[in-house]
Protein backbone atom coordinates (compact mmCIF):
# COMPACT_ATOMS: atom_id res chain seq x y z
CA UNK A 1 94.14 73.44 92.44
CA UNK A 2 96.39 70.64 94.87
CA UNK A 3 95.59 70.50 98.49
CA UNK A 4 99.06 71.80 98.53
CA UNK A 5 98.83 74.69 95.87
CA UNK A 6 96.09 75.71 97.85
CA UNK A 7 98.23 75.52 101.43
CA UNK A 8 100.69 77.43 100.61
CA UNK A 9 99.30 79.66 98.54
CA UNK A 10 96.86 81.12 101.07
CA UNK A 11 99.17 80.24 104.02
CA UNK A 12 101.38 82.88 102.51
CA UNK A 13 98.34 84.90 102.02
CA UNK A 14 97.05 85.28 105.41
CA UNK A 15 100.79 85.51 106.65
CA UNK A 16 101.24 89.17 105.23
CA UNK A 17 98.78 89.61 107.91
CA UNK A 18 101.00 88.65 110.54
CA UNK A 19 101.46 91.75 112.06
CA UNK A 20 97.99 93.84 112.80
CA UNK A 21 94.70 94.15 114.06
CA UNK A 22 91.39 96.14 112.72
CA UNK A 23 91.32 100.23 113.33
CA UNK A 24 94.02 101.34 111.08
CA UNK A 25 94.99 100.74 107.81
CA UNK A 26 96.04 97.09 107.09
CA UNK A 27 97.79 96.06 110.41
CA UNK A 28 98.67 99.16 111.31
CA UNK A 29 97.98 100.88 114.58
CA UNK A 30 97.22 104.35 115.70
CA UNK A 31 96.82 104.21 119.22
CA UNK A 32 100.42 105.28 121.10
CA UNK A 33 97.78 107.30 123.60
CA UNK A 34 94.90 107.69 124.87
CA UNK A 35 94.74 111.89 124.58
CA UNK A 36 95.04 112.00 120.88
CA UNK A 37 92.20 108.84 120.74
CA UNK A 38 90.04 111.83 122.01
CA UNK A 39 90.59 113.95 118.74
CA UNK A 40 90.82 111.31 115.95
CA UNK A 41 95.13 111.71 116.29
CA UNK A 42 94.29 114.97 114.24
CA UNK A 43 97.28 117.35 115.23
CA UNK A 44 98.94 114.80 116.77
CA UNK A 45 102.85 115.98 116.28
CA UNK A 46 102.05 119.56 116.77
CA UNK A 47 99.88 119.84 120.03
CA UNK A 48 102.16 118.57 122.56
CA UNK A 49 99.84 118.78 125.70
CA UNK A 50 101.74 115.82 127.46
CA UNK A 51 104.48 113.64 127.26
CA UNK A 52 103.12 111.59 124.32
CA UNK A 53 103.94 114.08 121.83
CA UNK A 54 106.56 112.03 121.98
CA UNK A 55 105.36 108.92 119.92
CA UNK A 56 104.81 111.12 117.05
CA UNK A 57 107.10 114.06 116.82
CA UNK A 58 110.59 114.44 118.80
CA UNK A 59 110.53 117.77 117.85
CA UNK A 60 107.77 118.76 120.27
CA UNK A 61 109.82 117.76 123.18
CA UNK A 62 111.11 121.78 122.81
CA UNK A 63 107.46 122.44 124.13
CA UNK A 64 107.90 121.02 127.62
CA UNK A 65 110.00 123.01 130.30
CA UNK A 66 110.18 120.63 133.02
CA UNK A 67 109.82 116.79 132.74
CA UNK A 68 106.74 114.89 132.13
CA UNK A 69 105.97 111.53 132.12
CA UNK A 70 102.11 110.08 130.60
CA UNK A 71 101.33 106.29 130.28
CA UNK A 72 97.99 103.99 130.02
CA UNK A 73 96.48 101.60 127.85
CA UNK A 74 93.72 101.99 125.11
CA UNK A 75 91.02 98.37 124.37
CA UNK A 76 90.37 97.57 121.73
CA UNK A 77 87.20 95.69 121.03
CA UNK A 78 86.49 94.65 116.86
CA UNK A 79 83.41 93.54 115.92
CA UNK A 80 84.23 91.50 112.57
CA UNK A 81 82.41 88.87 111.40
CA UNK A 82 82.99 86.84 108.07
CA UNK A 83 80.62 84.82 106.40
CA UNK A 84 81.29 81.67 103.89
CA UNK A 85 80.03 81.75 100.12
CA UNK A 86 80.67 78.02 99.27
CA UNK A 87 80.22 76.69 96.31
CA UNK A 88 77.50 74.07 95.89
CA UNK A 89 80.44 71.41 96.59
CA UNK A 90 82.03 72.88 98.76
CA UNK A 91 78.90 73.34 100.62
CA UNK A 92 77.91 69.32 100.46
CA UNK A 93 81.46 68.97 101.76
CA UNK A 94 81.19 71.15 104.97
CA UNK A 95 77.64 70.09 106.14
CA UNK A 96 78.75 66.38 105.57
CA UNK A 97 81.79 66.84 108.09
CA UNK A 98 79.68 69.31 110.12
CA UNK A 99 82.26 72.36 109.75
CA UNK A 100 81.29 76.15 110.09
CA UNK A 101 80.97 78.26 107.17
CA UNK A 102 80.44 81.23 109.70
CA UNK A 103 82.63 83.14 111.73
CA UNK A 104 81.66 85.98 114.43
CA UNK A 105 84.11 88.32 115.85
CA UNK A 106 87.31 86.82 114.53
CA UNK A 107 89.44 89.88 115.35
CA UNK A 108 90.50 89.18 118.83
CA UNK A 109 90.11 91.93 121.42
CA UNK A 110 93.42 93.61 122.64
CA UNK A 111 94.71 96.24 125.29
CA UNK A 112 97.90 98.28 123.49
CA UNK A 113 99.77 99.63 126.49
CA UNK A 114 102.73 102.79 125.79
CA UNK A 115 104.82 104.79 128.10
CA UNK A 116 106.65 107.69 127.44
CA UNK A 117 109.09 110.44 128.97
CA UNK A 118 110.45 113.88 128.30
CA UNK A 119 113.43 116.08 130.13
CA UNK A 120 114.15 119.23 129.09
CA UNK A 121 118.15 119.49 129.58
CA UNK A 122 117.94 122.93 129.08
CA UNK A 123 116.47 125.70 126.88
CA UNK A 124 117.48 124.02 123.85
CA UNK A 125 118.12 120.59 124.48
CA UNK A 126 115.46 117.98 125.46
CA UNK A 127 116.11 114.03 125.83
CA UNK A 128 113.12 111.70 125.73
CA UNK A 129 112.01 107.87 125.58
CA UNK A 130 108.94 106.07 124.66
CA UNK A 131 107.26 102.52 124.39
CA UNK A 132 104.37 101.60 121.77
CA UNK A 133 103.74 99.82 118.96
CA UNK A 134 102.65 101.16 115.59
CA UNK A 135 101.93 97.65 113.61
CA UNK A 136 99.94 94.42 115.59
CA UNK A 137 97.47 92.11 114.38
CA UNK A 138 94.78 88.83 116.15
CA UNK A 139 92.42 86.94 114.12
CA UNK A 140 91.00 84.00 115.09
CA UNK A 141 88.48 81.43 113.31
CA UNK A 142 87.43 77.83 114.29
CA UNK A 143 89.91 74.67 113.87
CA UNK A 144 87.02 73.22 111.99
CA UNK A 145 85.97 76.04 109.73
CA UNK A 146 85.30 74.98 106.27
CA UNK A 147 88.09 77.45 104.60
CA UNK A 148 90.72 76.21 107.22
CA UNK A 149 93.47 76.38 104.74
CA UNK A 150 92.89 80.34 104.59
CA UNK A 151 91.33 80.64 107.80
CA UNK A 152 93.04 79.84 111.53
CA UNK A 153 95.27 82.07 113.66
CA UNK A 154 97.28 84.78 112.35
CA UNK A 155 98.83 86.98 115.07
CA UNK A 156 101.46 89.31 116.08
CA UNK A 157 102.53 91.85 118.46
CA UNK A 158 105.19 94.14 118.04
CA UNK A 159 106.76 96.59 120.72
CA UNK A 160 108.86 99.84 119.74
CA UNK A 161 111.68 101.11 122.44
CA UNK A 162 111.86 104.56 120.91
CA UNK A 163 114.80 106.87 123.01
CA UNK A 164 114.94 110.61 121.24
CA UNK A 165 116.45 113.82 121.04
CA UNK A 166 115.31 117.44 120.42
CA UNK A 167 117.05 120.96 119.79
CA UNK A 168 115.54 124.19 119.20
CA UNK A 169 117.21 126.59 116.98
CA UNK A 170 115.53 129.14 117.45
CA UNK A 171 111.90 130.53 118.10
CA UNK A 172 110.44 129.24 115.52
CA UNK A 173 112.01 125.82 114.63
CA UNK A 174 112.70 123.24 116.45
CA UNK A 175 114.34 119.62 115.64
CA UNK A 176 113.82 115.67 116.80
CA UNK A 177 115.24 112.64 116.09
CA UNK A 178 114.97 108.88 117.47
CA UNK A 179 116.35 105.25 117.40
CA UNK A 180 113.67 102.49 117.10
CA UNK A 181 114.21 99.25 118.22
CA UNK A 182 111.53 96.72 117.25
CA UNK A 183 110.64 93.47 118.90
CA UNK A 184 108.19 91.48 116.71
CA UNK A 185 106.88 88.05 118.00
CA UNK A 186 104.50 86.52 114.77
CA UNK A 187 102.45 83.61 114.70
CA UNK A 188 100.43 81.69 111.96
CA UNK A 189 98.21 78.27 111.83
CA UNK A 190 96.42 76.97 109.19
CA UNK A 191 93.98 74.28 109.03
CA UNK A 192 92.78 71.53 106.53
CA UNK A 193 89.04 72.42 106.72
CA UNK A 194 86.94 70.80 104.09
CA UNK A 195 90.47 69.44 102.50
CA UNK A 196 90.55 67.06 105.22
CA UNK A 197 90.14 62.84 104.58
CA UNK A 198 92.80 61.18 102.49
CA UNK A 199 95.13 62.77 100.46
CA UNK A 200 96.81 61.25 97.58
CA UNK A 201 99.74 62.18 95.68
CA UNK A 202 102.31 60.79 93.85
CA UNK A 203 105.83 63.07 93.40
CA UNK A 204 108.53 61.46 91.18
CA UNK A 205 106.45 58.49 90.94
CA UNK A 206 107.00 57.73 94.18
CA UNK A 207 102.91 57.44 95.92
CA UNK A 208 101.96 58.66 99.43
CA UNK A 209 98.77 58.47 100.99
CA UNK A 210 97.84 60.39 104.34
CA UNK A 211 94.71 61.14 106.25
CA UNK A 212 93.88 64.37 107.34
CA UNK A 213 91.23 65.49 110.04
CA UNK A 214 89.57 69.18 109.83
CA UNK A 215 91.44 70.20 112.16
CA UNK A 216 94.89 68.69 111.46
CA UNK A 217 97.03 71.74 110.60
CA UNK A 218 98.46 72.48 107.28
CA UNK A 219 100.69 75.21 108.61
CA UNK A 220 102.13 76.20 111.77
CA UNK A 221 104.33 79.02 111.64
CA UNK A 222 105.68 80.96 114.88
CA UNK A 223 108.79 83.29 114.71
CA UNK A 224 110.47 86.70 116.37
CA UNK A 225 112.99 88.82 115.92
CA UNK A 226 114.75 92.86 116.83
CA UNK A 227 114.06 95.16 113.92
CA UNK A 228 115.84 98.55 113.69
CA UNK A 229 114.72 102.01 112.29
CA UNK A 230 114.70 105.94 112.98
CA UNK A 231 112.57 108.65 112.92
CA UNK A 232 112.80 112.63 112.76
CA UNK A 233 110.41 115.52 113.31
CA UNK A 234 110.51 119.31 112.57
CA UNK A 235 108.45 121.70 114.60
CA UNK A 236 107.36 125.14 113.11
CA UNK A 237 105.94 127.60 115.58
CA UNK A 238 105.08 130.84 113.61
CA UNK A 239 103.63 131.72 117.42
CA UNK A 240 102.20 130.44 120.20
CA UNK A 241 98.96 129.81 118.85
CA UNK A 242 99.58 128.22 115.70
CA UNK A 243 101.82 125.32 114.66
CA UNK A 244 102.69 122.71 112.06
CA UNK A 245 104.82 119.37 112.22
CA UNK A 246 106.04 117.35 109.53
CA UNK A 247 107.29 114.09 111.10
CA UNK A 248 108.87 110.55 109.16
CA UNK A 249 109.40 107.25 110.87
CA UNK A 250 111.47 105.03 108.48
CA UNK A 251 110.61 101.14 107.62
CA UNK A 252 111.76 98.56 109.76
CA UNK A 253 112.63 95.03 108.26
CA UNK A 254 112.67 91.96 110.03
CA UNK A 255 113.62 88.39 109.45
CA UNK A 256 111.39 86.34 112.28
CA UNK A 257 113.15 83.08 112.85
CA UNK A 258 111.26 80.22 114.82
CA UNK A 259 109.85 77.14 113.99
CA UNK A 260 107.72 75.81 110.87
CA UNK A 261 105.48 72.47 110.65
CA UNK A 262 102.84 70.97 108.53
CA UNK A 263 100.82 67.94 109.02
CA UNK A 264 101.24 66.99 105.68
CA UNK A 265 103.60 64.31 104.31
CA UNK A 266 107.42 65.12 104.58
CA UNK A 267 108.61 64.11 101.31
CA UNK A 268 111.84 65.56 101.13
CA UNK A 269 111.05 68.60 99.11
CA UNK A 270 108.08 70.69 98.06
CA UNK A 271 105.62 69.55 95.54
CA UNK A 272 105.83 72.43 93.18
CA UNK A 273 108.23 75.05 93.10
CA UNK A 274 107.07 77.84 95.26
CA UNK A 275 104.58 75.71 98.04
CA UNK A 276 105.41 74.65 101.24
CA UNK A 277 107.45 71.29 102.50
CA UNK A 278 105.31 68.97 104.72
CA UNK A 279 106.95 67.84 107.81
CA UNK A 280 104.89 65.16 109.08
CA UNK A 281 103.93 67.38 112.05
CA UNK A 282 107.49 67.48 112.77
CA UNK A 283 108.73 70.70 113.67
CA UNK A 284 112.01 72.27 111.62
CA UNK A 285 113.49 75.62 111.55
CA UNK A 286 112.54 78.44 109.35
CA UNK A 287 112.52 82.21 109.04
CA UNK A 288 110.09 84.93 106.82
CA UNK A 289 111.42 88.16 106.10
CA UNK A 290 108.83 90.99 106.92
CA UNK A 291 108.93 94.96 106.38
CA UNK A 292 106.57 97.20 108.51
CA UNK A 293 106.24 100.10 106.00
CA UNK A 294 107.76 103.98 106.41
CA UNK A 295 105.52 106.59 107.75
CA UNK A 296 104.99 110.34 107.19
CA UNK A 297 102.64 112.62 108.53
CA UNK A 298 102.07 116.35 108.34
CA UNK A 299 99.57 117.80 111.24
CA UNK A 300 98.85 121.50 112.24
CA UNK A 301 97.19 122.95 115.32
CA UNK A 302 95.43 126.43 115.91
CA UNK A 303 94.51 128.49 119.09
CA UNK A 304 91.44 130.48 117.56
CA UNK A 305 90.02 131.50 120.86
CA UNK A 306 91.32 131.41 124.64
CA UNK A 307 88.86 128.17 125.27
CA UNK A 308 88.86 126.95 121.72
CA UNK A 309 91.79 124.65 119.35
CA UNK A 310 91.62 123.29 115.89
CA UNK A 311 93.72 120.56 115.00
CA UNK A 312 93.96 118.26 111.43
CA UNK A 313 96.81 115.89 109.92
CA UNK A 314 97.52 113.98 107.42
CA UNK A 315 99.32 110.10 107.35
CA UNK A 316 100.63 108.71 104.30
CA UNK A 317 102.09 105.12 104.90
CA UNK A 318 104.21 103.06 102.27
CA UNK A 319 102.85 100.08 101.95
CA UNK A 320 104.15 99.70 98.62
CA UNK A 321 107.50 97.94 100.20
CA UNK A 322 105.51 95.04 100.99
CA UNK A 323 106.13 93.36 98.49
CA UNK A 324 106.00 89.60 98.82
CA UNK A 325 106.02 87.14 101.83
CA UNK A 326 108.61 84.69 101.29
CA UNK A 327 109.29 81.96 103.92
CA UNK A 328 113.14 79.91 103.76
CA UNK A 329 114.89 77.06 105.60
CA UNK A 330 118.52 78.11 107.08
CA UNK A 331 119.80 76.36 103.85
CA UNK A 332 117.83 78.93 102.14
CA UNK A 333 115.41 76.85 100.45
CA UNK A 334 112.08 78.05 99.70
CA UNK A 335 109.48 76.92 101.72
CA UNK A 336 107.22 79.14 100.81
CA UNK A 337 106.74 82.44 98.66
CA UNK A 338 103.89 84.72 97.55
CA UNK A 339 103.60 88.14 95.41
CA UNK A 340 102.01 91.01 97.60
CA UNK A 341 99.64 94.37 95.97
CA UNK A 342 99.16 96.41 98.48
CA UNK A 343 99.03 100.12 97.48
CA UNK A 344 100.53 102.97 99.83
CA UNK A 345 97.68 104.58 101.53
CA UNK A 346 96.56 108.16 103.64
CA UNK A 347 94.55 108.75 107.05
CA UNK A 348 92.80 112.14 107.25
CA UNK A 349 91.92 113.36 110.04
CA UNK A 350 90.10 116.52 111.67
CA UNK A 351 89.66 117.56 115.31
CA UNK A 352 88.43 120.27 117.76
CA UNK A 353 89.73 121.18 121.43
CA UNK A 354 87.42 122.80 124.36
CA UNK A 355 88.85 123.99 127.12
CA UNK A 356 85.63 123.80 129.19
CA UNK A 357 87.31 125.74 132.92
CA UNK A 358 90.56 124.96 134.73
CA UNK A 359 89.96 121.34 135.62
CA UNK A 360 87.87 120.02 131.96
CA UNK A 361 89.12 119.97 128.97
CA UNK A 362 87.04 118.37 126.30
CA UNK A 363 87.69 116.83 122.65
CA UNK A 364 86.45 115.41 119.58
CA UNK A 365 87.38 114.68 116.17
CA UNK A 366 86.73 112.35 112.79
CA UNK A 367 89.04 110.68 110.48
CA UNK A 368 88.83 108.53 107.14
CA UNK A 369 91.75 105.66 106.81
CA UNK A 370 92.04 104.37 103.25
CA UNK A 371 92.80 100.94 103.17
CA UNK A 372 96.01 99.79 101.42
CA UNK A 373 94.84 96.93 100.05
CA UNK A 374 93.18 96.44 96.58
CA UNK A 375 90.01 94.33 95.92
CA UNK A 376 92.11 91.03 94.55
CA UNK A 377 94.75 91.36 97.53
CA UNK A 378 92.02 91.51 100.29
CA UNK A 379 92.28 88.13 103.02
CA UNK A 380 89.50 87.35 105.66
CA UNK A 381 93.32 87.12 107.91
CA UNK A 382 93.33 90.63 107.23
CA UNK A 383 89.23 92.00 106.85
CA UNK A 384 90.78 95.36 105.89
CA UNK A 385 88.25 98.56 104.50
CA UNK A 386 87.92 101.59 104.18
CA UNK A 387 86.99 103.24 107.87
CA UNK A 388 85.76 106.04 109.35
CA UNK A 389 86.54 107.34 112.94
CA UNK A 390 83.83 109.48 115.05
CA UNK A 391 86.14 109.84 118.48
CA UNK A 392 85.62 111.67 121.89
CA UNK A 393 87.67 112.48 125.05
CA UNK A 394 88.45 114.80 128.09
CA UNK A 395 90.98 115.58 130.40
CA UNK A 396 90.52 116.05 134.05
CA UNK A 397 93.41 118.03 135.71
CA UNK A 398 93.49 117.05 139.27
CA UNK A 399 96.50 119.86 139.76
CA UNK A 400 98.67 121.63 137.66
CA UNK A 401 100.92 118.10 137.86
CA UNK A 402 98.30 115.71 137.58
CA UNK A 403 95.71 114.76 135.49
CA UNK A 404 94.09 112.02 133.78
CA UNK A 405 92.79 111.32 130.38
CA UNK A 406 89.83 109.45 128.84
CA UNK A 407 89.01 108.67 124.87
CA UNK A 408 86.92 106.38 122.94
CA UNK A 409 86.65 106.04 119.27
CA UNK A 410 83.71 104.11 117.22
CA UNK A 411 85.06 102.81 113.80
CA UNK A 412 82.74 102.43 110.74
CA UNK A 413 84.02 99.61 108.62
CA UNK A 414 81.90 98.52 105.14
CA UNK A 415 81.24 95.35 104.25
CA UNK A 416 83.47 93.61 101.17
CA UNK A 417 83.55 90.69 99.39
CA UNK A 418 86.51 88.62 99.33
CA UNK A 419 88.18 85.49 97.12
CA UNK A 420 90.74 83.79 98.33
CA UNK A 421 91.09 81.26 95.53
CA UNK A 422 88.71 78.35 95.89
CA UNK A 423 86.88 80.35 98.69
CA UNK A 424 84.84 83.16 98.60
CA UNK A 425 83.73 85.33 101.80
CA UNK A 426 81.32 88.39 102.77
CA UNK A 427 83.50 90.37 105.40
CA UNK A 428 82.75 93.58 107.86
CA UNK A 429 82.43 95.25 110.91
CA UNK A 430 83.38 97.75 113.50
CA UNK A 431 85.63 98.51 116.48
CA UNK A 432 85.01 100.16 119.53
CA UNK A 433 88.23 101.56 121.55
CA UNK A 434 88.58 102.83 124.77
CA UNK A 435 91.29 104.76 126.39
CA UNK A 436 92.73 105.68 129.70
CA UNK A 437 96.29 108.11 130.53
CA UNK A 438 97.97 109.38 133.54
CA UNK A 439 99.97 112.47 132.83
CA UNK A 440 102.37 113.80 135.59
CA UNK A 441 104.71 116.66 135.59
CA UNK A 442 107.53 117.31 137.68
């Protein structure tokens, strides 16, 4: 395989991970609040104890008969580690240049803020409007690191401005819907790793000859852009103490437009049809189109005694839509392109409630995300597994306006093997979140 086959073709790799981080599926995220971390997000569009009901069912804005407002953050903390399995070359090659074939913790801590807000208008109508993410994604390895053309920086951060309406038709059904406008900020780099020294190639018989250090990068890659979607929820109350939710929050697509550059020779045009132009390090304009997949989810919740709640959903996400990652110029030539498998996937998830006396209320709950992508699609941009969730929480109610919530949530990830054509990686860990919410009622 070319230095440049090899650039592009894991550049593009590690680019589908440009949106995500490591405690959902893919780069998917869970967390839009810090009560629901408590419970494993089991029930999560049919409890509707504050305000953030909000980020997962519209519907359940019928609930609330006076406004209420929550907000907080929840940290997240990874623990992901991926180790090299060179070759014998490959080996030779890294210990002669002194480059790391280890990495520890390459899944960058992050704090995921969210905000939300509900006003009844009356007994039928309610308005509401939230901020969260649901997709976001940090891994970092060293400049140096043997595998630099598949491993370096692949980040992104997305932030969902989510306003929503509700109507209840009558006792037992109620109905929500919302806008969702996406901001998406992406970024990728790329390294040369043990592909570094001088590169020869010749391309129409025309030679070149470059030198490369480790650390000279083969792809930098940093774009944004507004993506816009919608969601709806149904609410079914057969009474007070028992009720379902079937909620669906449609795919947004984006096309993030920024800036592309590779420390490789600018020759004009790529060296194969489908890899990457080099740009001398210069920096030229280009765009990737990206889809952050649909998402349904069916949850139920159950008063069996005065002190005492049951609560369980199920998420199915589409990752099916993602396709391919494709990369153009503003002429529309290809810069770079490459064929995606993930699989669409489901999060289970169980949970209890305890309502300890008038000030405590205590939770906990378990979960099992399936990871969407198969054994020969797996990327150490993306360490994605199968992952369990073993969560607890509490609520303190300071008055009957005020109170304050707590959560944290250990995630069990396995250990995988993954090829990324010519390398070959072990790759695992956990995460440990932690979550704080103010909820306040008017």
């Amino acid at each position: 395989m070319s230095q440049k086959t090899l650039k592009l073709s894991l550049l593009a790799a590690s680019i589908a991970l440009a949106a995500g981080q490591v405690h959902a599926a893919a780069f998917q995220l869970a967390e839009q609040n810090a009560t629901g971390l408590g419970r494993a997000y089991a029930g999560e569009g049919a409890i509707g104890d504050n305000a953030s009901v909000l980020g997962r069912n519209p519907a359940a804005m019928t609930l609330f008969d006076r406004p209420a407002l929550s907000g907080g953050a929840i940290y997240i903390n990874p623990e992901v580690d991926v180790e090299g399995k060179p070759t014998t070359a490959q080996a030779g090659a890294a210990a002669s240049r002194n480059l790391p074939t280890q990495s520890d913790d390459i899944a960058d801590d992050a704090v995921v803020p969210f905000f939300y807000y509900i006003r009844p208008l009356n007994e039928q109508w309610a308005v509401g409007f939230g901020a969260f993410t649901n997709y976001g994604l940090s891994t970092t390895y060293q400049d140096n690191h043997y595998a630099g053309p598949v491993a370096g920086k692949t980040a992104l951060k997305t932030l969902n401005f989510n306003p929503s309406v509700a109507f209840k038709a009558n006792e037992h059904i109620s109905l929500g819907a919302g806008f969702n406008a996406v901001y998406a900020d992406a970024e990728l780099i790329r390294h040369s790793g043990i592909l570094s020294g001088q590169i020869n190639q010749a391309t129409n018989g025309a030679p070149f000859a470059t030198s490369l250090s480790p650390g000279s990068e083969f792809v930098r890659l940093e774009g944004d852009d507004w993506g816009y979607g919608w969601n709806i929820g149904v609410l079914l109350e057969a009474d007070g103490n028992n009720r379902w939710a079937v909620t669906y929050r449609s795919e947004v697509d984006l096309k993030l437009e920024g800036n592309y550059s590779s420390a490789l020779p600018a020759i004009g045009q790529p060296l194969q049809p489908g890899l990457p132009l080099g740009t001398s390090g210069r920096s030229v304009a280009g765009s990737l189109d990206l889809t952050l997949p649909a998402i349904a989810e069916v949850s139920g919740f159950h008063q069996v005694q005065p002190d005492w709640a049951v609560h369980y959903g199920i998420m199915w996400t589409e990752w099916s839509s993602f396709k391919e990652l494709k990369a153009v110029s503003p002429q529309g030539n290809e810069l770079f392109q490459k064929d995606e498998g993930f699989d669409n996937s489901w999060r289970i998830s169980v949970g209890a409630t305890h309502q300890l006396n008038d000030q405590w209320t205590l939770r906990g709950g378990l979960a099992y995300d399936k990871s969407p992508v198969p054994e020969e699609a797996r990327s150490i941009s993306i360490p994605d597994v199968d992952r369990t969730w073993y969560t607890l929480g509490a609520t303190y109610a300071h008055n009957q306006n005020l109170s304050v919530d707590a959560g944290f949530a250990f995630l069990d990830g396995k250990k995988v093997d993954v090829k990324e054509a010519p390398f070959e990686f072990n790759s695992g860990g956990d995460a440990y979140l932690f979550g704080l919410q103010m909820n306040y009622a008017f």
